[in-house]
Protein backbone atom coordinates (compact mmCIF):
# COMPACT_ATOMS: atom_id res chain seq x y z
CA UNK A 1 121.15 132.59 -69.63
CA UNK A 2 125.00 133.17 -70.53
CA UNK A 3 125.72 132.79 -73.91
CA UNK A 4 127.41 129.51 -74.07
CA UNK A 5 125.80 127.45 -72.19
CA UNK A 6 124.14 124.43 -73.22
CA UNK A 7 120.92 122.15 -71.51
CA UNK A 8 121.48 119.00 -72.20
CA UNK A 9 120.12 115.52 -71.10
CA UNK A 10 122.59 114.29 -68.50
CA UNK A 11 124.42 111.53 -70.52
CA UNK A 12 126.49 108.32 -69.15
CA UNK A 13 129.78 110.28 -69.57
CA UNK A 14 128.65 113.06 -67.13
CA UNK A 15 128.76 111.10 -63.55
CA UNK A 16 131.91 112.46 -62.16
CA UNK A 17 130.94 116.00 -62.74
CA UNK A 18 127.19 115.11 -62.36
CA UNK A 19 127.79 113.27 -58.26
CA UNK A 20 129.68 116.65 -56.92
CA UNK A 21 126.47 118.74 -57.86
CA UNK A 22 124.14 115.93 -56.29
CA UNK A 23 126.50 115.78 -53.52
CA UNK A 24 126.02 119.57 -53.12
CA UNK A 25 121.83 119.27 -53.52
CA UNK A 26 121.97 116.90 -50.97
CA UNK A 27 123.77 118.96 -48.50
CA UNK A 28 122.37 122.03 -48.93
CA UNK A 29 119.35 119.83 -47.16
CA UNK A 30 121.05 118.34 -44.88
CA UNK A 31 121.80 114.93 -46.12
CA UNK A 32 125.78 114.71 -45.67
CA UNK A 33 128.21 113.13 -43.32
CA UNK A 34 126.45 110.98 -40.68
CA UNK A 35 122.75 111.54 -42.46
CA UNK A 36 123.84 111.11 -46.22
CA UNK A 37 122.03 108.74 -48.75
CA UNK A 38 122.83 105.30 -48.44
CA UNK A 39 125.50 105.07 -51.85
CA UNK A 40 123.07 102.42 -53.31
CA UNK A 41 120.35 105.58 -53.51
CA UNK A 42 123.06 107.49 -55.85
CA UNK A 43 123.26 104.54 -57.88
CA UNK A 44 120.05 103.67 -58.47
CA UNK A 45 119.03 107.39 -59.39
CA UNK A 46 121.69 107.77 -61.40
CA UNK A 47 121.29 104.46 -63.40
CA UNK A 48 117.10 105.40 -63.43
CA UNK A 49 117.96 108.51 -66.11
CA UNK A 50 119.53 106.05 -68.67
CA UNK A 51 116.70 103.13 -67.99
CA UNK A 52 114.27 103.44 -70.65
CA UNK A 53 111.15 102.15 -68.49
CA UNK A 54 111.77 104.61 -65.97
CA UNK A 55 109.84 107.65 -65.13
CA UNK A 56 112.77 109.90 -63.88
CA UNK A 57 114.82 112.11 -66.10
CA UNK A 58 118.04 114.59 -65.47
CA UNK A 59 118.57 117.55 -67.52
CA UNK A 60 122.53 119.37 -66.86
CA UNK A 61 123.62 122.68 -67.99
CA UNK A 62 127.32 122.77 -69.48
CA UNK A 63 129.26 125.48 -70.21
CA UNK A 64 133.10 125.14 -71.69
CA UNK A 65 132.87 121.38 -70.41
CA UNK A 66 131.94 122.03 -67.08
CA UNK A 67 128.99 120.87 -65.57
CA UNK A 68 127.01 124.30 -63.63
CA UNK A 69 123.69 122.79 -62.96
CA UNK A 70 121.42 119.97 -62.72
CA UNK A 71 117.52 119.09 -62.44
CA UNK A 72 116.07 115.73 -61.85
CA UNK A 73 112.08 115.38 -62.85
CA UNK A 74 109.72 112.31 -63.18
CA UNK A 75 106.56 111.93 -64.50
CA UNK A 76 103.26 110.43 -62.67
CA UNK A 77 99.61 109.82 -62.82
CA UNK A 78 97.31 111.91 -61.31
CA UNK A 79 93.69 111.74 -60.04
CA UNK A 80 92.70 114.95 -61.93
CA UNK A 81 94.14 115.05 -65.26
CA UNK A 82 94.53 112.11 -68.12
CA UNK A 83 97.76 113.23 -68.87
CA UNK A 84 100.94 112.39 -66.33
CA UNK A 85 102.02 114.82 -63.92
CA UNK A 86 105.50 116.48 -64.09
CA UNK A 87 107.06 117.46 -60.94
CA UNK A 88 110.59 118.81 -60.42
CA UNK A 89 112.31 117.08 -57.85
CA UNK A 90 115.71 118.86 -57.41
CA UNK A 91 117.53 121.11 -59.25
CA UNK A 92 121.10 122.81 -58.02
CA UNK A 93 123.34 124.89 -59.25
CA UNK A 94 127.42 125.44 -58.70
CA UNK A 95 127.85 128.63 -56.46
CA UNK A 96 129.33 130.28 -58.79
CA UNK A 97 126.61 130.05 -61.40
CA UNK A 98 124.10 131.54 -59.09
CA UNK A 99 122.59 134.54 -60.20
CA UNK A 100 123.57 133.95 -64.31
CA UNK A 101 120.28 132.40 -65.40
CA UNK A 102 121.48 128.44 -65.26
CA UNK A 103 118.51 127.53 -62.71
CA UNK A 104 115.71 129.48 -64.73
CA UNK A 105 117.07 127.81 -67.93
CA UNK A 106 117.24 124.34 -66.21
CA UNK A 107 113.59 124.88 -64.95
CA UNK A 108 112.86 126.09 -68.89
CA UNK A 109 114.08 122.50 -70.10
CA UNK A 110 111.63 120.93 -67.83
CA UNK A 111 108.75 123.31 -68.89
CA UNK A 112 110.03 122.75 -72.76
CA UNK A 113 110.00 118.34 -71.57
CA UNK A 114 106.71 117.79 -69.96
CA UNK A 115 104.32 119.11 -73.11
CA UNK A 116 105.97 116.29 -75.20
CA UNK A 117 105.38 113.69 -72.70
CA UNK A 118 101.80 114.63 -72.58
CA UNK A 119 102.16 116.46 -69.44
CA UNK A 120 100.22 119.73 -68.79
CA UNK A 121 101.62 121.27 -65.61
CA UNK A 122 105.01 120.82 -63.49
CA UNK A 123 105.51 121.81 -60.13
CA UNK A 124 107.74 121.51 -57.37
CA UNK A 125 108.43 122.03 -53.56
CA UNK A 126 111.26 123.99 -51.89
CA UNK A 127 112.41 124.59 -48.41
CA UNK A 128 110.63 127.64 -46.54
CA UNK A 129 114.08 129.22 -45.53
CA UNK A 130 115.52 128.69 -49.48
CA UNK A 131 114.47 132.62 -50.40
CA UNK A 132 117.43 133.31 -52.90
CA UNK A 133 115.28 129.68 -54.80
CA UNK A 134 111.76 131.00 -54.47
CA UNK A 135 112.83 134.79 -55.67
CA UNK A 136 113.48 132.96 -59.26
CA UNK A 137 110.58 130.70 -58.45
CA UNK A 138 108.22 133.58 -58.20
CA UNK A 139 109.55 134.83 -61.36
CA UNK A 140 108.88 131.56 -63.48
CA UNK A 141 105.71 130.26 -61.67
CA UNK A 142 102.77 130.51 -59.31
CA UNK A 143 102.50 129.42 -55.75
CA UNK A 144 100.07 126.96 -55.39
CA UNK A 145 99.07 127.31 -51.50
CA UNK A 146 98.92 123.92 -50.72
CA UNK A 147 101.78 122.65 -47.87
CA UNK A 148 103.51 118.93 -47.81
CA UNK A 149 103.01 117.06 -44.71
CA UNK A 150 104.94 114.02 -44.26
CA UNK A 151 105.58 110.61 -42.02
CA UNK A 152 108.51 108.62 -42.59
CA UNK A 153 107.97 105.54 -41.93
């Protein structure tokens, strides 16, 4: 992690720096230009961080005033354990910041979160072609085996 950089919760003051890295999550899988989120689903994620009954969270990593990095997580119940499950839904990082440590110490914030909140595991999903992602994922945790099928409805 480089020396001066700070993980913070994502605070109301952060949106203008925080929307070009969601912009740039959303890309990188496709959702831009004629497939983008509707506006009103950047709204109501962002306003769901600051909403106290809300089970979604955003952790940013800030160094000299600039925002490098973001991760979004929510908690939720599970059929196996008492406690809530955590799982990391996105987390992105500036190009330039790739490769310095900002995703593993985003990813540490959300291991660090989910033992207060009475959470004992957090896991995620990430793209089959996204290798530079899974060569820091295989550093930090285990593959699970299982795959996610979906039907949009």
């Amino acid at each position: 992690m480089p020396a001066t950089l700070t993980v913070r919760p994502v605070a109301r003051a952060d949106y203008e720096q925080w929307l070009p890295l969601w912009n740039g999550y959303n890309a990188f899988y496709g959702r831009s230009g004629a497939t983008a989120l509707d506006p009103e689903i950047t709204r109501t994620t962002w306003e769901r961080f600051f909403a106290a009954d809300e089970p979604v969270h955003a952790i940013v990593a800030e160094e000299g005033g600039l925002l490098l990095g973001l991760v979004h997580y929510l908690y939720h119940r599970s059929t196996t354990s008492i406690g809530p499950s955590c799982y990391l839904q996105d987390l992105f990082t500036r190009d330039e910041a790739r490769g310095r440590g900002v995703g593993r110490a985003l990813i540490e914030a959300v291991y660090a979160a989910a033992p207060a909140a009475g959470s004992p595991r957090v896991y995620w999903q990430t793209h089959e072609t996204n290798a530079t992602a899974m060569r820091l994922y295989d550093q930090v945790a285990e593959k699970s085996g299982f795959l996610v099928y979906r039907k949009l409805l």
